[in-house]
C-alpha atoms as a PDB file:
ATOM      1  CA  UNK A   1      -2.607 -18.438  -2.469  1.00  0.00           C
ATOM      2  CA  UNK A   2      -4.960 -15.671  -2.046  1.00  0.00           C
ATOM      3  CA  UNK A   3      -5.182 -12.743  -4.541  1.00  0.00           C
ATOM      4  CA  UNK A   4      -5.988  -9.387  -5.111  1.00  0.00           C
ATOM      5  CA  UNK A   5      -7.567  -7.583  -7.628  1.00  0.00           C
ATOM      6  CA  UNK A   6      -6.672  -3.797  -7.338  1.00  0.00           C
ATOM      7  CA  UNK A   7      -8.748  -1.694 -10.057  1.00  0.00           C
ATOM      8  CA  UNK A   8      -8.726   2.789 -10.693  1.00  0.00           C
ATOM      9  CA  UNK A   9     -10.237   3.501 -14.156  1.00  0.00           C
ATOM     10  CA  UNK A  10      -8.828   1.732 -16.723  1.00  0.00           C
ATOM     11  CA  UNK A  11      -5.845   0.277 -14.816  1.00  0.00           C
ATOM     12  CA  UNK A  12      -5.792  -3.110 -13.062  1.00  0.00           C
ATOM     13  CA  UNK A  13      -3.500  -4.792 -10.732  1.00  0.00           C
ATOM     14  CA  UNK A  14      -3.342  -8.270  -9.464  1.00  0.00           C
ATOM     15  CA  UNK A  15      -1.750  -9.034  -6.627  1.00  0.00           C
ATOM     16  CA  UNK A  16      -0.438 -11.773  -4.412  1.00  0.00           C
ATOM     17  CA  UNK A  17      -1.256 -11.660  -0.732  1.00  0.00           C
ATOM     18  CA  UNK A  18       1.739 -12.159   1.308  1.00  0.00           C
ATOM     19  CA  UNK A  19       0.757 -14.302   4.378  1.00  0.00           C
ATOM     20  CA  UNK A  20       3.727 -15.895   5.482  1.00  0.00           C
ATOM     21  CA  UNK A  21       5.645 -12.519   5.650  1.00  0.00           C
ATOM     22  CA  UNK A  22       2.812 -10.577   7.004  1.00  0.00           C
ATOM     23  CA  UNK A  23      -0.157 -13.051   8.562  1.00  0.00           C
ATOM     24  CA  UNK A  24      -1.526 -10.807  11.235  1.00  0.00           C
ATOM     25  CA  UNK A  25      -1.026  -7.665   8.528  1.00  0.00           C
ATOM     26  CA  UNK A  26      -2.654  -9.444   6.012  1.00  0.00           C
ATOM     27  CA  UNK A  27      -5.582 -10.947   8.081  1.00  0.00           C
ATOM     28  CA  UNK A  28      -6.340  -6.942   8.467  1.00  0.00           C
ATOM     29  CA  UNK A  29      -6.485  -6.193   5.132  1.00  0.00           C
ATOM     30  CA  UNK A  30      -8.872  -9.118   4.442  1.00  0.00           C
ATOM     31  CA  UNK A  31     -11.183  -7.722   7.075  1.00  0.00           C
ATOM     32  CA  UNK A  32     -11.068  -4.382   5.087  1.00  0.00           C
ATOM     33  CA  UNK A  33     -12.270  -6.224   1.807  1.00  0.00           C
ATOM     34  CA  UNK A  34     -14.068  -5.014  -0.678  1.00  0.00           C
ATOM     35  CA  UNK A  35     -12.490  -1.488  -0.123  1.00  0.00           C
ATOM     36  CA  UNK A  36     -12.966   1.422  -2.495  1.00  0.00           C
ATOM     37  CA  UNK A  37     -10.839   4.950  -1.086  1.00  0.00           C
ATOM     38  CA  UNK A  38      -8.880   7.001  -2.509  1.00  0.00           C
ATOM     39  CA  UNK A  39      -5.392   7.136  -3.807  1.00  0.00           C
ATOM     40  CA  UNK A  40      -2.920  10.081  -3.207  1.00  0.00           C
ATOM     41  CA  UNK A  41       0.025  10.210  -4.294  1.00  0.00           C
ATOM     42  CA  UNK A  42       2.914  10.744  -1.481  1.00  0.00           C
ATOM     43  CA  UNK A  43       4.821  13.813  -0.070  1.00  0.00           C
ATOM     44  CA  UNK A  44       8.028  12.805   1.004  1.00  0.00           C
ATOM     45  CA  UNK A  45       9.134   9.435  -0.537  1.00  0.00           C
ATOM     46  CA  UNK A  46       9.556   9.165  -4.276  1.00  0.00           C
ATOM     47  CA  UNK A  47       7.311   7.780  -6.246  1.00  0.00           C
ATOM     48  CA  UNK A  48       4.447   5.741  -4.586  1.00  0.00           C
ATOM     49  CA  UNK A  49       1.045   6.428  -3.412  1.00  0.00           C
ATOM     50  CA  UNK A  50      -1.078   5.296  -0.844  1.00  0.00           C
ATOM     51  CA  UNK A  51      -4.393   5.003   1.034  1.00  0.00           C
ATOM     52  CA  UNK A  52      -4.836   7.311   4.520  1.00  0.00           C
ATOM     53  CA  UNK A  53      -5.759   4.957   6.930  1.00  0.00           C
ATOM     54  CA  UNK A  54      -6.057   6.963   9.794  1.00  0.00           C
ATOM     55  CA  UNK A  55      -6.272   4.909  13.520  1.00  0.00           C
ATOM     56  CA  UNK A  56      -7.961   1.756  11.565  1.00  0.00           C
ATOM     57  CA  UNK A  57      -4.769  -0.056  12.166  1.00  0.00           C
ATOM     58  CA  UNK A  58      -2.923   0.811  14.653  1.00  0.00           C
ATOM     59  CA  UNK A  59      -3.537  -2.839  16.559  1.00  0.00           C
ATOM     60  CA  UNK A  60      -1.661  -4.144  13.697  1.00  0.00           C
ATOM     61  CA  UNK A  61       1.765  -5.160  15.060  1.00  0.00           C
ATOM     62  CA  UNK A  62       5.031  -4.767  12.753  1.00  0.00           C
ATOM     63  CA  UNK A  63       5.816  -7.645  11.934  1.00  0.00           C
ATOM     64  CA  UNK A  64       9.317  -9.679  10.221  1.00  0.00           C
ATOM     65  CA  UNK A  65      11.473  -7.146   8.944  1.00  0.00           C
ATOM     66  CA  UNK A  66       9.465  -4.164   7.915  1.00  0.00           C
ATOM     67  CA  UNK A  67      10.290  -2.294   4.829  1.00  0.00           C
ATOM     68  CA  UNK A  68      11.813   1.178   4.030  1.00  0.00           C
ATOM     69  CA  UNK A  69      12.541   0.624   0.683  1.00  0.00           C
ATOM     70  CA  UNK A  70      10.089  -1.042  -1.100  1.00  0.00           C
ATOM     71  CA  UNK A  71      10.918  -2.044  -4.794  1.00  0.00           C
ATOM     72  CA  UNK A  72       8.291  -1.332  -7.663  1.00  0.00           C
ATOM     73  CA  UNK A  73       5.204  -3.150  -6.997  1.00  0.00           C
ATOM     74  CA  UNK A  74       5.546  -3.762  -3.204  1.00  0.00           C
ATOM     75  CA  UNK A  75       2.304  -2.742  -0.942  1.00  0.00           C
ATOM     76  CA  UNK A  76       3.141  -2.055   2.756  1.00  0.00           C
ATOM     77  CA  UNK A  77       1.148  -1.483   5.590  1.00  0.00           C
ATOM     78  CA  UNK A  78       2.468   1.224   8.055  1.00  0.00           C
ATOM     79  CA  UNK A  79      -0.208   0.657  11.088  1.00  0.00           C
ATOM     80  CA  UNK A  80       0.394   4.253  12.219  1.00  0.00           C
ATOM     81  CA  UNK A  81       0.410   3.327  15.321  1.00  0.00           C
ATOM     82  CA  UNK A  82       3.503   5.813  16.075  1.00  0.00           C
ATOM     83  CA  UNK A  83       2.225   8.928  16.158  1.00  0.00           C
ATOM     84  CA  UNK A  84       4.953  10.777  17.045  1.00  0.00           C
ATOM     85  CA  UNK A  85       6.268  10.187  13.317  1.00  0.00           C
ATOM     86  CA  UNK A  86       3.178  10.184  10.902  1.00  0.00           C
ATOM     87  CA  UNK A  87      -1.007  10.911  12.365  1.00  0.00           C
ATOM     88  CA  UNK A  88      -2.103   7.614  11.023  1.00  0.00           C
ATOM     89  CA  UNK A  89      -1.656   4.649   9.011  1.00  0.00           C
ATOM     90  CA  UNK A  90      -0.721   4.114   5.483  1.00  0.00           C
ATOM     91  CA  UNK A  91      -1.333   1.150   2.346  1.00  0.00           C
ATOM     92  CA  UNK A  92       1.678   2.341   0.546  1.00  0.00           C
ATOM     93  CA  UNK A  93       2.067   1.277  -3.193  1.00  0.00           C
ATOM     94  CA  UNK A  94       5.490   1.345  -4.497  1.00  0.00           C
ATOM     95  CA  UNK A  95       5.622   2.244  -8.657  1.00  0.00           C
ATOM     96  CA  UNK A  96       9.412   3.292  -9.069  1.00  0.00           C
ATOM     97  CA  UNK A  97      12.308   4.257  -6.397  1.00  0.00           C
ATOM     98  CA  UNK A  98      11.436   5.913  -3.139  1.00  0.00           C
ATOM     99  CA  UNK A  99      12.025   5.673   0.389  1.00  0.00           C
ATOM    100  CA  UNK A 100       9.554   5.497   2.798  1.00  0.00           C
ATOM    101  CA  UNK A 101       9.259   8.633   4.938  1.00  0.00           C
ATOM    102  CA  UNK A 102       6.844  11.539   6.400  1.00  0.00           C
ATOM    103  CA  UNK A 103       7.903  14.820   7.241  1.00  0.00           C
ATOM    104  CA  UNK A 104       8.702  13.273  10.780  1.00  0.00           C
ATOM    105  CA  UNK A 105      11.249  11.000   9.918  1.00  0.00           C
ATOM    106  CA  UNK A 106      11.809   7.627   8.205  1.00  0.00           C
ATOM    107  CA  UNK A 107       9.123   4.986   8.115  1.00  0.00           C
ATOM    108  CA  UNK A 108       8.628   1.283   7.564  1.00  0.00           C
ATOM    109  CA  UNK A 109       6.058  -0.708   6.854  1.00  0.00           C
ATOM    110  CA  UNK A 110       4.767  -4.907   6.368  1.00  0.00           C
ATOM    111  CA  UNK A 111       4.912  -5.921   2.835  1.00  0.00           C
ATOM    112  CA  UNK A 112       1.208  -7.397   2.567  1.00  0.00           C
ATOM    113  CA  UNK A 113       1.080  -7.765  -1.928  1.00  0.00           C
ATOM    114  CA  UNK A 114       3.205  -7.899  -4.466  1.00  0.00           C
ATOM    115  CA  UNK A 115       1.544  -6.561  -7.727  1.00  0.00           C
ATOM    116  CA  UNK A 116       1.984  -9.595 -10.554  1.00  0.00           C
ATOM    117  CA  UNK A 117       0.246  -8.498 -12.952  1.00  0.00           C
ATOM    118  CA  UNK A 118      -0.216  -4.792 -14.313  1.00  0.00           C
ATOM    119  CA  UNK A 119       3.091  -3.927 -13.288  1.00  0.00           C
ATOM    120  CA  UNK A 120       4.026  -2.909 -16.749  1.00  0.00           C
ATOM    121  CA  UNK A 121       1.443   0.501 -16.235  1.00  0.00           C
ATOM    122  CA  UNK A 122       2.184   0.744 -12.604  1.00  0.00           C
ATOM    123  CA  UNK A 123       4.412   3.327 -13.298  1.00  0.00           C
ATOM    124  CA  UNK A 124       1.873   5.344 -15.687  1.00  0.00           C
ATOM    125  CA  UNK A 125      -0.553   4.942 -13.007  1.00  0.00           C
ATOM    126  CA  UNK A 126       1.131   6.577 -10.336  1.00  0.00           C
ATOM    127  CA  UNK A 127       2.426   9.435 -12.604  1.00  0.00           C
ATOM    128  CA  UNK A 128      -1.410   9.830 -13.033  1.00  0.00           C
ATOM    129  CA  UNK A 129      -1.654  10.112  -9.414  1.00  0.00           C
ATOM    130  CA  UNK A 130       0.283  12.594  -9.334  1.00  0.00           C
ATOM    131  CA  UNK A 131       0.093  14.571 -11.808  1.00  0.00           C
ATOM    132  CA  UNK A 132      -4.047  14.174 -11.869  1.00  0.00           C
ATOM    133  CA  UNK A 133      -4.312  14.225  -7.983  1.00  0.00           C
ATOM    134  CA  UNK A 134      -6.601  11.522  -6.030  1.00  0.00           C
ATOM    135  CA  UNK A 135      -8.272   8.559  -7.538  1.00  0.00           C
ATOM    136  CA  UNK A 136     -10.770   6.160  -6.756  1.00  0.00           C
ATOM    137  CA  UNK A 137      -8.713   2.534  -6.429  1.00  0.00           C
ATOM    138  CA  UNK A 138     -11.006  -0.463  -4.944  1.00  0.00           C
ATOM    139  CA  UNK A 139      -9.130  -4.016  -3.493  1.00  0.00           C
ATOM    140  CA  UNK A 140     -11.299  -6.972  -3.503  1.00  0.00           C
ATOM    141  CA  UNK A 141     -10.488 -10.754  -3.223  1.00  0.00           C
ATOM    142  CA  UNK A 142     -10.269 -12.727  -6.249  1.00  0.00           C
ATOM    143  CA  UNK A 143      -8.476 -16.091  -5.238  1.00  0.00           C
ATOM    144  CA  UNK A 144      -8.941 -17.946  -1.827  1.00  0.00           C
END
C-alpha cells in the first residue's frame, strides 16, 4: 500500500493512496510527485482547502462513484475537465463538514487519500488556511 506524506510548516499528514477506488486518478497524482504548491482554502464548500490545478488533469476520467461530500480527511481529485462548472481542476482536502461546490454549481470529485495520521490537527490546519491565507503544502511518496 502506497503512502503519502503531506507536510505545511509544522503540520504533517500521512496518507493512504487509494488505488482500487481511484487507479487511473491515483496513477496521476503519482506522476505529479514530489509536488510543493500552494494551499487555499475554499470559497463555496465548508471547510476544506485545496490545490488549483488548472487543465493538468482534465484527461483524468471520473471514476467509481465520485464524491460530493467528503468526510474529514478525504482528498479528491476534481479533473476540471467541465468547464462549464469550475475553470480547472482541484486536490480538495476535506478537514470538517462541507460540500463540494463552485460558484457554478455542485461538484464531485475521486477520493485518491485518506489522511491516517495527523488527522487530529487537520482541523487546526485548515482554520490556518483560512484564517492565515495560502500555504506552502508538498506531497511526496513515502511507501511503495
Amino acid at each position: 500500500m502506497k503512502k503519502i506524506k503531506i507536510t505545511s510548516g509544522a503540520y504533517t499528514f500521512i496518507a493512504r493512496l487509494e488505488e482500487e477506488k481511484s487507479p487511473e486518478s491515483c496513477r496521476w497524482l503519482l506522476s505529479m510527485l514530489p509536488w510543493t504548491d500552494s494551499m487555499i482554502h475554499v470559497s463555496w464548500s465548508g471547510n476544506a482547502c485545496f490545490f488549483r490545478l488548472q487543465d493538468r488533469a482534465w484527461s483524468v476520467p471520473y471514476e467509481g462513484s465520485p464524491i460530493r461530500f467528503p468526510s474529514k480527511g478525504e482528498v479528491l481529485l476534481y479533473p476540471g475537465n467541465q468547464p462549464d462548472l469550475q475553470m480547472g481542476g482541484e486536490l480538495y482536502f476535506a478537514w470538517g463538514p462541507n460540500a463540494f461546490s463552485c460558484g457554478n454549481g455542485n461538484l464531485s470529485g475521486n477520493h485518491v487519500l485518506t489522511i491516517e495520521s495527523g488527522l487530529e490537527n487537520l482541523e487546526e490546519f485548515g482554520k490556518k488556511v483560512h484564517i492565515e491565507g495560502h500555504q506552502e503544502t508538498k506531497l511526496e511518496l513515502i511507501e511503495k
